[in-house]
Protein backbone atom coordinates (compact mmCIF):
# COMPACT_ATOMS: atom_id res chain seq x y z
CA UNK A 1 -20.33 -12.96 10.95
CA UNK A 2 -18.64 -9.64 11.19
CA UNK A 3 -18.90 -6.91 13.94
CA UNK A 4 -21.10 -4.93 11.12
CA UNK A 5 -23.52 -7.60 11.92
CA UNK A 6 -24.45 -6.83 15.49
CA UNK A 7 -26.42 -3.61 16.49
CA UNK A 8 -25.77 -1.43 19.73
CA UNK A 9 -28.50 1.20 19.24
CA UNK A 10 -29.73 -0.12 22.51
CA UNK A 11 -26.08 0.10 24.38
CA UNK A 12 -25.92 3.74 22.75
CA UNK A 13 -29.39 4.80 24.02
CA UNK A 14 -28.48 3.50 27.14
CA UNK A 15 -25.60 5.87 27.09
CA UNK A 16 -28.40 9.11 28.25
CA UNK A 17 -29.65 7.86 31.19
CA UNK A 18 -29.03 9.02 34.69
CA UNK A 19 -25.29 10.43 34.94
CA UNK A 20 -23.72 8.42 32.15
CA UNK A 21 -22.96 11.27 29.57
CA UNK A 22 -21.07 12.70 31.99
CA UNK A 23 -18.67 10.07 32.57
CA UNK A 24 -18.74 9.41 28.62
CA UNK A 25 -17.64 12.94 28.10
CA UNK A 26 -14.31 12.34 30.62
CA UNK A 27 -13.35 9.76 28.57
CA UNK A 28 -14.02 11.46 25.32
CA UNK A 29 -11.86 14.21 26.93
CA UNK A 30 -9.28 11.81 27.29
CA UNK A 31 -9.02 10.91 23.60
CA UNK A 32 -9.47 14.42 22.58
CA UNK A 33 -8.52 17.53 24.83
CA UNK A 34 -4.77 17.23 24.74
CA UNK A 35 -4.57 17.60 20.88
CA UNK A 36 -7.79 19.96 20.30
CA UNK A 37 -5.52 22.45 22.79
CA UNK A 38 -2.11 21.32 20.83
CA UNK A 39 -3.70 22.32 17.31
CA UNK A 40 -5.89 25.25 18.80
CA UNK A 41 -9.35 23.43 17.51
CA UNK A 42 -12.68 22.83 19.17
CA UNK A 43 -14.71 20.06 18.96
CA UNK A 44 -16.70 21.22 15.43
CA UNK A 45 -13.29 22.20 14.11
CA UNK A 46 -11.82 18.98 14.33
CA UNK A 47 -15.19 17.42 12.59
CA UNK A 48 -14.70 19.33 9.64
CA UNK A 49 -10.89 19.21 9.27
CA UNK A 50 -11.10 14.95 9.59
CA UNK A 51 -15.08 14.50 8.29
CA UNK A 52 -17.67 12.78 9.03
CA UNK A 53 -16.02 9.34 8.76
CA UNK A 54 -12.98 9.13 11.04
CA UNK A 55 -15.04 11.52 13.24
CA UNK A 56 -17.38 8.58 13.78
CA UNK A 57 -14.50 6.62 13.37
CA UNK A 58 -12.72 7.91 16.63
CA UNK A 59 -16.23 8.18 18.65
CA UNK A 60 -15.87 4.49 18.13
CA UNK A 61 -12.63 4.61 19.62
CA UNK A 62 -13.81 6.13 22.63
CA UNK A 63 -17.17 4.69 23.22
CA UNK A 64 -15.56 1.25 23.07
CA UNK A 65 -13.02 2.62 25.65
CA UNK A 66 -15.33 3.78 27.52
CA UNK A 67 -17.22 0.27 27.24
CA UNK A 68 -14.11 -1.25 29.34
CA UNK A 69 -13.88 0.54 32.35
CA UNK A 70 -15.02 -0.38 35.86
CA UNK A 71 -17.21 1.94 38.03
CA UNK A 72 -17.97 1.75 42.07
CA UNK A 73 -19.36 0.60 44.20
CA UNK A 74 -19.62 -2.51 42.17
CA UNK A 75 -16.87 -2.83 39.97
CA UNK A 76 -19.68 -3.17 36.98
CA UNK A 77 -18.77 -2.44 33.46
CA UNK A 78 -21.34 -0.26 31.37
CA UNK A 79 -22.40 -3.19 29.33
CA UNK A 80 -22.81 -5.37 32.68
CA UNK A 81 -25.05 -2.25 33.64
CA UNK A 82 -27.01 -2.31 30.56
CA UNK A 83 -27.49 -5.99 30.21
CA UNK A 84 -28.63 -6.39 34.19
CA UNK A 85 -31.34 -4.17 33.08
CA UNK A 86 -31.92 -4.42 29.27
CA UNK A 87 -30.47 -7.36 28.27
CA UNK A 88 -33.50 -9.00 27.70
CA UNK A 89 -34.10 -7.09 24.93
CA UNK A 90 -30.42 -8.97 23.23
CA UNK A 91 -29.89 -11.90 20.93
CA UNK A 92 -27.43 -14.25 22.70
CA UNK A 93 -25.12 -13.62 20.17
CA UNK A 94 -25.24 -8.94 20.48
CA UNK A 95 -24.89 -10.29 24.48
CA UNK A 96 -21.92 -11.89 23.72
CA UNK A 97 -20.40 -9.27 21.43
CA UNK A 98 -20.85 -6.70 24.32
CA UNK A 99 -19.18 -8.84 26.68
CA UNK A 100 -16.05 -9.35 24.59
CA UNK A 101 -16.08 -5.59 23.66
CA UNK A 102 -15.84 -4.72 27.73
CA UNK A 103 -13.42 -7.15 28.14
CA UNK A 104 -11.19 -5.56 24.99
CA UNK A 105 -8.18 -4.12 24.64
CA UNK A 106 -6.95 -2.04 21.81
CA UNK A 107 -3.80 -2.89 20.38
CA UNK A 108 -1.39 -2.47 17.22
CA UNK A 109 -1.31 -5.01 14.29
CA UNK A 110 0.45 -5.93 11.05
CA UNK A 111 -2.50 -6.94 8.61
CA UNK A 112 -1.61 -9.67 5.98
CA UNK A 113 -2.95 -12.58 3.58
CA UNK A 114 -5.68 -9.99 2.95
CA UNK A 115 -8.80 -11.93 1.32
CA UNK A 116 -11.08 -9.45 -0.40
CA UNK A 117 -14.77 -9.34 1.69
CA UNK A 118 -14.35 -12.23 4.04
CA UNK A 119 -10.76 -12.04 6.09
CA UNK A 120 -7.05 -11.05 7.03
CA UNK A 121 -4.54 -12.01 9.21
CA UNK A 122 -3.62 -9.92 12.04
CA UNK A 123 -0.15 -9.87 14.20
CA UNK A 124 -0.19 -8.28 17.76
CA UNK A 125 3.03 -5.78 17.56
CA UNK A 126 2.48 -4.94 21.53
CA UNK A 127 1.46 -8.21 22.86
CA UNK A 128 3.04 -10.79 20.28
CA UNK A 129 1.88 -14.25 20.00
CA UNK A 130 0.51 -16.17 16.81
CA UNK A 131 -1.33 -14.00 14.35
CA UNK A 132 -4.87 -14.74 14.17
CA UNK A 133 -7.38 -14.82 10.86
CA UNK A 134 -9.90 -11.90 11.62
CA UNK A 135 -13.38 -12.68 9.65
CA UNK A 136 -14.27 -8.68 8.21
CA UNK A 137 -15.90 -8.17 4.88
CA UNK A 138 -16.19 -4.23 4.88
CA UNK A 139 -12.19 -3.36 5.91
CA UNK A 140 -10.67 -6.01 4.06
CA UNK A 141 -11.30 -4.23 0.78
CA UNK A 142 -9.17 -1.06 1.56
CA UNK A 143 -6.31 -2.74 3.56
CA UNK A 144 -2.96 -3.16 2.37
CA UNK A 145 -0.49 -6.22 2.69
CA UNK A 146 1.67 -5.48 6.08
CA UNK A 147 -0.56 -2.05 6.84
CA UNK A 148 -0.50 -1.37 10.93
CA UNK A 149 -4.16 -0.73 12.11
CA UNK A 150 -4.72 -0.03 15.88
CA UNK A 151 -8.17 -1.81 16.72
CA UNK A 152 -9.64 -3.72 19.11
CA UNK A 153 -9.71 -8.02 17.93
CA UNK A 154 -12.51 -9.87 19.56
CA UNK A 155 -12.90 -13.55 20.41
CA UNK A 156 -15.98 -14.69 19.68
CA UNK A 157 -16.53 -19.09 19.93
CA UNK A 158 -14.22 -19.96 16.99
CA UNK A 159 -13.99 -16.43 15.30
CA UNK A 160 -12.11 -13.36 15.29
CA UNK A 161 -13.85 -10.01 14.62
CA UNK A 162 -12.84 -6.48 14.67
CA UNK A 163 -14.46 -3.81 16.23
CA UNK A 164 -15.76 -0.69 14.85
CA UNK A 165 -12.70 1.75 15.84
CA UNK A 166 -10.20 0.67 13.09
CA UNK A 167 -7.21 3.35 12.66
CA UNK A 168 -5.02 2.93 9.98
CA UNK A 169 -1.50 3.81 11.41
CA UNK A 170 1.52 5.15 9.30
CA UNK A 171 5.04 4.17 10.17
CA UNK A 172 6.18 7.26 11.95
CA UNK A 173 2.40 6.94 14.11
CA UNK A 174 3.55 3.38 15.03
CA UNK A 175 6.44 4.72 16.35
CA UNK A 176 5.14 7.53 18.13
CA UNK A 177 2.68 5.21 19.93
CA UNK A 178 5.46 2.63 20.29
CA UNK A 179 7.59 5.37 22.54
CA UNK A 180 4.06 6.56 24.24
CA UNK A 181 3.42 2.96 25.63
CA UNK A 182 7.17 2.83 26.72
CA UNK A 183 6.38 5.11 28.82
CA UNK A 184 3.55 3.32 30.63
CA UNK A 185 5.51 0.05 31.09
CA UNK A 186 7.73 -0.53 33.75
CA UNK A 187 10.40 -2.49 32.04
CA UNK A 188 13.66 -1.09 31.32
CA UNK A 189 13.51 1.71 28.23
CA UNK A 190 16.21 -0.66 26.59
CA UNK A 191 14.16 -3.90 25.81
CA UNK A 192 14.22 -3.91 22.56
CA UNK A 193 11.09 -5.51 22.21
CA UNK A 194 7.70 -3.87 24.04
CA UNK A 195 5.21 -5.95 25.64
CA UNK A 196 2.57 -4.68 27.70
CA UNK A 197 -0.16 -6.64 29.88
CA UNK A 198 -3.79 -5.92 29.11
CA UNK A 199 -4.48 -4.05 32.08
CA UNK A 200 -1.82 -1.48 31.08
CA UNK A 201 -2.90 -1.22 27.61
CA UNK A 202 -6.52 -1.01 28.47
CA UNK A 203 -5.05 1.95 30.15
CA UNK A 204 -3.48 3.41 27.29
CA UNK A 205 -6.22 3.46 24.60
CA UNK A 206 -6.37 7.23 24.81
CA UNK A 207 -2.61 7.10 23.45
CA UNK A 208 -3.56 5.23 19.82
CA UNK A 209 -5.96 8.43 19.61
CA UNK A 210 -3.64 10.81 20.19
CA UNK A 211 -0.74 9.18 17.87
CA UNK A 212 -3.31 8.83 14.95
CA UNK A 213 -4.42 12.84 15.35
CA UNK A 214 -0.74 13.83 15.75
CA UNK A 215 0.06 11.97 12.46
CA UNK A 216 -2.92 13.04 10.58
CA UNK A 217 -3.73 16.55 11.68
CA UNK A 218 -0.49 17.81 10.22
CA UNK A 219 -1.09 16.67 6.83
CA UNK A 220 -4.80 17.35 6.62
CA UNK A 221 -3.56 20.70 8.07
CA UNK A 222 -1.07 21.46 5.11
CA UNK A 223 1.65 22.06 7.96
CA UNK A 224 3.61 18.63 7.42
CA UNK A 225 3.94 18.53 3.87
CA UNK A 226 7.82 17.10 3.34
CA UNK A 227 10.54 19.62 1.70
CA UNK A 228 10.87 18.36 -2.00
CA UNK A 229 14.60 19.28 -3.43
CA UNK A 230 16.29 17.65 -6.55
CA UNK A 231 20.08 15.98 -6.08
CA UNK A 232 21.86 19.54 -5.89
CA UNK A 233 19.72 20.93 -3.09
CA UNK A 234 17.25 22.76 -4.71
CA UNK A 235 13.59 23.28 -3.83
CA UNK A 236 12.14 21.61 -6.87
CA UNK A 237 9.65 24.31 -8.99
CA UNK A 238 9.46 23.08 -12.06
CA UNK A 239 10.58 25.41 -15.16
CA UNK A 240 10.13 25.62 -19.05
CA UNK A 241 12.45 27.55 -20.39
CA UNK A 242 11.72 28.45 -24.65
CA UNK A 243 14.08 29.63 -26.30
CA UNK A 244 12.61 30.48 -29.85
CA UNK A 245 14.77 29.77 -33.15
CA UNK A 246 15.89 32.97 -35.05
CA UNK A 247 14.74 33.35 -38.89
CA UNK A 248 16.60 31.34 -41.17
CA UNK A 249 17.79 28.64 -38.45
CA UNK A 250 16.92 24.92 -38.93
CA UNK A 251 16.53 22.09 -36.39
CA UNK A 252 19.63 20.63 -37.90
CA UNK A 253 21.99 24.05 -37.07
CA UNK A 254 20.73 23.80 -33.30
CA UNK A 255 21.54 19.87 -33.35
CA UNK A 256 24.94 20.49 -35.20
CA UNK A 257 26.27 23.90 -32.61
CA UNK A 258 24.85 21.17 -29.37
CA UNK A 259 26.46 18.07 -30.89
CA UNK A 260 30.10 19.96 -29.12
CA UNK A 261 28.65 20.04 -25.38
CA UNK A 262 30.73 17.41 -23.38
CA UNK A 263 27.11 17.61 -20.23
CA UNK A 264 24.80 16.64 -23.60
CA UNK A 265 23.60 13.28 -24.36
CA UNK A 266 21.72 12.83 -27.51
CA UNK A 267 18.70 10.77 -27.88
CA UNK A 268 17.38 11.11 -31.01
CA UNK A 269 17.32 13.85 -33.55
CA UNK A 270 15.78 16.37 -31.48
CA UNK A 271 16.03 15.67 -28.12
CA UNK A 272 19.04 15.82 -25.56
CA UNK A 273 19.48 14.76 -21.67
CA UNK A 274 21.37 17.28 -19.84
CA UNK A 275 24.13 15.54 -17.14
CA UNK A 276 25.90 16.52 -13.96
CA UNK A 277 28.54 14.79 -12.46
CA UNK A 278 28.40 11.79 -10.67
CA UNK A 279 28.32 11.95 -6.80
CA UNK A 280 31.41 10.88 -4.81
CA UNK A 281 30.73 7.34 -2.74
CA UNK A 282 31.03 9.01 0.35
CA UNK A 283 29.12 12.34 -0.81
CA UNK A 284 26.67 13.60 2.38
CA UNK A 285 23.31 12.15 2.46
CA UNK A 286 19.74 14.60 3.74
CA UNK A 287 19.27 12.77 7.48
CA UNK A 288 15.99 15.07 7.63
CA UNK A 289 13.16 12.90 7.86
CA UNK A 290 10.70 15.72 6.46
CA UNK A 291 13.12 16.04 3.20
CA UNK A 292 12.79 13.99 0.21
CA UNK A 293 15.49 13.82 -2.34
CA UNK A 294 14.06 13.56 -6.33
CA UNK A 295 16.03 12.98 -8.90
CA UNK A 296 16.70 11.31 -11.95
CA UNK A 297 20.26 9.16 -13.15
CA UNK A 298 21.12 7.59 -16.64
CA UNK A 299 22.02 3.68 -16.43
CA UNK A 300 25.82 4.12 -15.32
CA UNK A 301 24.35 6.67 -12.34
CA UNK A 302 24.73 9.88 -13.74
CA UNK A 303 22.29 12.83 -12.52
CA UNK A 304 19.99 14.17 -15.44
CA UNK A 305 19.90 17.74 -14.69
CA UNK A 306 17.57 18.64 -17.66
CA UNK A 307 16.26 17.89 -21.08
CA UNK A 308 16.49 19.83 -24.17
CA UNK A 309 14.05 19.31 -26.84
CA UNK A 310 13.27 21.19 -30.23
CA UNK A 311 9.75 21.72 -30.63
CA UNK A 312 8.48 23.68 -33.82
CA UNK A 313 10.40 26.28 -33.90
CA UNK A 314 11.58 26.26 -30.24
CA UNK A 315 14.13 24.77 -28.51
CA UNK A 316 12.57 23.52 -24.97
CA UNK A 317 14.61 23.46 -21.34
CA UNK A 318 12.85 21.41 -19.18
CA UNK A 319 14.14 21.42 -15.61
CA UNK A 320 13.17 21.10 -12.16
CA UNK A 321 14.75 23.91 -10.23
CA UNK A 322 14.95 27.90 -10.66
CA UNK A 323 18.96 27.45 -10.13
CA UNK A 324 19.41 24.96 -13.15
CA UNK A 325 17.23 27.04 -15.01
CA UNK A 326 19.31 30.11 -14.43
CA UNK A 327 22.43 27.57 -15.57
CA UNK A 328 20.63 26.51 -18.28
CA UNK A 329 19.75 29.25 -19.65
CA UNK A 330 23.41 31.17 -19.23
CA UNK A 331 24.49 27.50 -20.96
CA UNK A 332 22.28 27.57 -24.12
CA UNK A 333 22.98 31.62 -24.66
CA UNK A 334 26.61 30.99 -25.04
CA UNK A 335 26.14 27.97 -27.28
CA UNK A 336 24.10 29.45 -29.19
CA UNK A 337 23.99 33.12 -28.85
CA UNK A 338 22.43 34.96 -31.96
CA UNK A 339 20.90 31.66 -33.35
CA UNK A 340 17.42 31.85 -30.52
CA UNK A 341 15.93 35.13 -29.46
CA UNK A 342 14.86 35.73 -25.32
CA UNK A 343 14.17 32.87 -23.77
CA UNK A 344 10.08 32.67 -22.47
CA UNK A 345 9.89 30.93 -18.93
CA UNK A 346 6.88 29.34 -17.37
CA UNK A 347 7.00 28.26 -14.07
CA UNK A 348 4.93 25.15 -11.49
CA UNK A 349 5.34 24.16 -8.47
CA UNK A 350 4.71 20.96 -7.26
CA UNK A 351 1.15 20.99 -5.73
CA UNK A 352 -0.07 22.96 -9.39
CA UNK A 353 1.83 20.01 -11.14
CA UNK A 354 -0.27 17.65 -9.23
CA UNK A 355 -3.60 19.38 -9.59
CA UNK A 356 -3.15 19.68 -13.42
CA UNK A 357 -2.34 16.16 -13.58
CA UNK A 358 -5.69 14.83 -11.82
CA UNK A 359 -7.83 17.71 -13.28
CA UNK A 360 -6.71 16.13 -17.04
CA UNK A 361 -8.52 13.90 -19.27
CA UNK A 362 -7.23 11.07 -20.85
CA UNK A 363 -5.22 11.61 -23.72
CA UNK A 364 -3.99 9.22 -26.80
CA UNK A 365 -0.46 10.34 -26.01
CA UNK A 366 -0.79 8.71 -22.79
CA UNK A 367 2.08 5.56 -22.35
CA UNK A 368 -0.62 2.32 -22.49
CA UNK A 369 -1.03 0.50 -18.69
CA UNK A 370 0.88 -2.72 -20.01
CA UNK A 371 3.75 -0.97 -21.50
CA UNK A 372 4.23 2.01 -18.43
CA UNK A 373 3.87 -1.12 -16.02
CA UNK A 374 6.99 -2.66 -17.75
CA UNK A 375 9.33 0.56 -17.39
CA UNK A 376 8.46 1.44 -13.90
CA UNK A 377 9.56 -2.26 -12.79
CA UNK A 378 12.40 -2.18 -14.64
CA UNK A 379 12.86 1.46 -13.57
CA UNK A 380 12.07 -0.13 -9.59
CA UNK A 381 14.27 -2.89 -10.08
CA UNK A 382 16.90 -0.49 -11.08
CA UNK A 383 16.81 1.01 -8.09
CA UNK A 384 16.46 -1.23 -5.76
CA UNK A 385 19.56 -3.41 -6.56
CA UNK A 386 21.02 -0.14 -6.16
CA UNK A 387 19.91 0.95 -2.88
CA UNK A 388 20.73 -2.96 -1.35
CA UNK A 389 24.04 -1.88 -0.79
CA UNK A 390 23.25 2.05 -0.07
CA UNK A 391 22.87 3.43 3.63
CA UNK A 392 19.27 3.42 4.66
CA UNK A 393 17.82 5.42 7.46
CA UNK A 394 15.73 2.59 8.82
CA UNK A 395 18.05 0.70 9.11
CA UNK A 396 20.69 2.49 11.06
CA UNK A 397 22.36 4.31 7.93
CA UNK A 398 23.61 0.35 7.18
CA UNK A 399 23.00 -1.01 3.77
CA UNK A 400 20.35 -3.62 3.37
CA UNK A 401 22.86 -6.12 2.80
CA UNK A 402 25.07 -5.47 5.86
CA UNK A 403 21.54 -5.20 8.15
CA UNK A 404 20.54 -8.42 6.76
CA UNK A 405 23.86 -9.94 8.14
CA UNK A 406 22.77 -10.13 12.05
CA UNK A 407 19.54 -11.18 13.61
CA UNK A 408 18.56 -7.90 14.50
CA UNK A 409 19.37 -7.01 11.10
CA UNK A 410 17.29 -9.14 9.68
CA UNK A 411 14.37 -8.14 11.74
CA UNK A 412 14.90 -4.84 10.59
CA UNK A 413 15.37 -5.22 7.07
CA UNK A 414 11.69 -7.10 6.83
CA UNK A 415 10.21 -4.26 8.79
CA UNK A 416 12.10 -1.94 5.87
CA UNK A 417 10.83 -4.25 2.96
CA UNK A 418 7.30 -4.49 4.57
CA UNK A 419 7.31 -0.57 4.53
CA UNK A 420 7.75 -0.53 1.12
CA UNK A 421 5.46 -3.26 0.16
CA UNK A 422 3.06 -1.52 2.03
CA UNK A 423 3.71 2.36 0.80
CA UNK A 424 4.14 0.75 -3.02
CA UNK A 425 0.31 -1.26 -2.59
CA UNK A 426 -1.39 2.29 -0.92
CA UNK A 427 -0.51 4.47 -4.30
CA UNK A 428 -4.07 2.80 -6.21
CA UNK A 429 -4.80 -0.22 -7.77
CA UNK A 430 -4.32 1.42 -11.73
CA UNK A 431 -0.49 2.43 -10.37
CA UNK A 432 2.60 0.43 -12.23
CA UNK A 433 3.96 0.68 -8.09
CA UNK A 434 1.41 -0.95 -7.05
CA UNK A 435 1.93 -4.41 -8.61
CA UNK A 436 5.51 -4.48 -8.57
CA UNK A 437 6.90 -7.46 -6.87
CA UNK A 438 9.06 -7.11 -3.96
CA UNK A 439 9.66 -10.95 -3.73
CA UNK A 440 13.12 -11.31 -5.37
CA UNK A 441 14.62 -8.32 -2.52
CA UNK A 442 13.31 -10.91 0.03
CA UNK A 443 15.40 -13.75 -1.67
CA UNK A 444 18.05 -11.67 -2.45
CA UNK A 445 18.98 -10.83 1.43
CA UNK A 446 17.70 -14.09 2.65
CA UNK A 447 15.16 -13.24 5.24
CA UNK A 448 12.22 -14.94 3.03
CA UNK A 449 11.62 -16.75 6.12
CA UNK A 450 10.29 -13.39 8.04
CA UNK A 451 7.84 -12.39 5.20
CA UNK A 452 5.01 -13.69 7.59
């Protein structure tokens, strides 16, 4: 039994008689005004920025908001309304669905021990408790292990089902909404943990609306997109520099003048990694959250500025920034001055990278599943013993191993390795990220215990 199962046509219908609508549409106004007026969009706007989906998606929202609130002179809920009059016209069991949907509160969870088409476990972030094993066939096939969903959990007899407003939330949503409902308690802003009662949440459902839209509008809206800059700074715009081979010069000359160049490492015959220097220990890290830092390092953690590779009668410059092309290029003209002619340039950017790649076909060149599954977890692994004793933002610019030293730490460091679980599952099930293990980072800091 799953809340796909029951039907509220009749509840819906219900919804147009007498002076209903109106009261529907103050509530709908609740969920929606403030951030149609914050983003400058009107109601068929926001439809076709979001579609059809989360459109109906956050109408559920709201109607089942609406479905909890009291009205005078009675106190009576809308569903007490419509089942004084219509409820005849229920099964026992849509009767009892309505009941626990007026009686509802929505809340924030941590999904896990996700089974495929019949179930997951849910933990209450607002209200704590024990989690409880939700019975849902349709959602369980797109959520993630340790994904936050704001949603409304329903007791039913012996069964837990989920209603039909299910938001997926992000991280930096969750703690939006988090600081939102701090707001509405009356506790001191310093507990460190927030727990509301249900007749303050009930309150607040209009706030898991508005944290979802201010997370997702954004990026559906091109205008949070993060800043994208290699290890020295740069705005990455990736560059092919061509420098073509002058009559009468082999491969071997251009492999011979480059063997000299302290910043080249050779490969193989015809292809060479370009280095920088290594970073100082104490070298300034980017604190801006909407800044991501790409870059490659050899084994022993030196930056790869570039490659070089001969290609026909070419020698290639790959690099990932228009001011290491510019160094590149003054580089290889001293080296090798008379032996290339002009360097050609070609230029991407980042979102024509990314459309090229998932406009492509297959191709025979491509790295087989098995074997590019092997070098991004070795790659991953790589990297993550590295970064267990690096500062990390969430946790305070502490290392994972320092965090994991105190009970707050600890508590912290899960919520860190949960993140990535959760961001390394969402990337698609034919991803190497996506089956990588985190298990042996868990172990390794010794908070196994709080992978629940």
């Amino acid at each position: 039994m799953t809340a796909n199962s029951f039907n509220l046509n009749g509840l819906i219908k219900f919804l147009s008689r007498d002076d209903w609508s109106l009261q529907f549409d103050e509530v709908m106004g609740d969920h929606f005004w403030p951030v149609m007026d914050e983003f400058g969009l009107d109601q068929q706007e926001l439809g076709e920025v979001l579609g059809d989906h989360w459109v109906m998606t956050l109408w559920g929202c709201a109607f089942e908001d609406f479905l909890t609130l009291s009205f005078e002179p009675d106190g009576m809920t809308f569903v007490d309304l419509y089942l004084k009059r219509r409820g005849f016209k229920e099964t026992a069991r849509s009767k009892a669905y309505m009941k626990a949907l007026s009686t509802s509160v929505m809340s924030l969870y941590e999904v896990s021990d996700i089974v495929p088409g019949q179930s997951f476990r849910a933990r209450d972030l607002i209200r704590g408790g024990d989690p409880v094993v939700v019975q849902e066939a349709t959602a369980t096939q797109t959520l993630n292990q340790w994904e936050r969903i704001a949603a409304r959990i329903l007791g039913i007899g012996d069964s837990h089902l989920i209603a039909g407003g299910l938001l997926p939330f992000s991280m930096e949503a969750s703690q939006a909404l988090l600081e939102g409902l701090k707001e509405l308690s009356n506790k001191p802003r310093s507990r460190k943990k927030l727990s509301l009662e249900d007749d303050t949440l009930r309150i607040a459902a209009p706030l898991f609306t508005h944290a979802w839209l201010f997370d997702v509008l954004p990026k559906v809206l091109g205008e949070d997109l993060p800043d994208v800059n290699n290890t020295d700074g740069d705005s990455i715009v990736f560059h092919e520099v061509r420098f073509p081979l002058e009559v009468g010069i082999t491969n071997k000359d251009i492999a011979e003048r480059l063997a000299g160049i302290d910043d080249l490492r050779q490969e193989n015959p015809q292809f060479w990694n370009w280095l920088g220097r290594r970073p100082p220990a104490n070298a300034a890290r980017a604190s801006d959250a909407n800044l991501f830092i790409a870059g490659m390092t050899m084994e022993d953690g030196t930056p790869v500025l570039g490659s070089l590779e001969i290609k026909g009668r070419a020698l290639v410059l790959m690099v990932n920034s228009a001011e290491r092309a510019q160094k590149g290029r003054e580089l290889m003209q001293n080296v090798l001055g008379k032996m290339v002619r002009t360097p050609l340039t070609s230029i991407q950017t980042i979102e024509q990278a990314r459309e090229a790649y998932a406009g492509r076909k297959p191709s025979s060149d491509d790295i087989p599943l098995d074997i590019a599954t092997q070098l991004v977890h070795a790659m991953l692994d790589k990297q993550y013993r590295a970064t267990l004793d690096e500062p990390v933002g969430m946790l305070g610019d502490k290392s994972p191993r320092a965090a994991a030293r105190t009970k707050a730490g600890r508590e912290k460091v899960a919520e860190w390795l949960k993140y990535l679980e959760m961001r390394s599952a969402s990337v698609g099930p034919d991803d190497p990220m996506a089956t990588y293990d985190f298990s042996w980072i868990w172990t390794e800091l010794k908070v196994q215990d709080l992978r629940r």
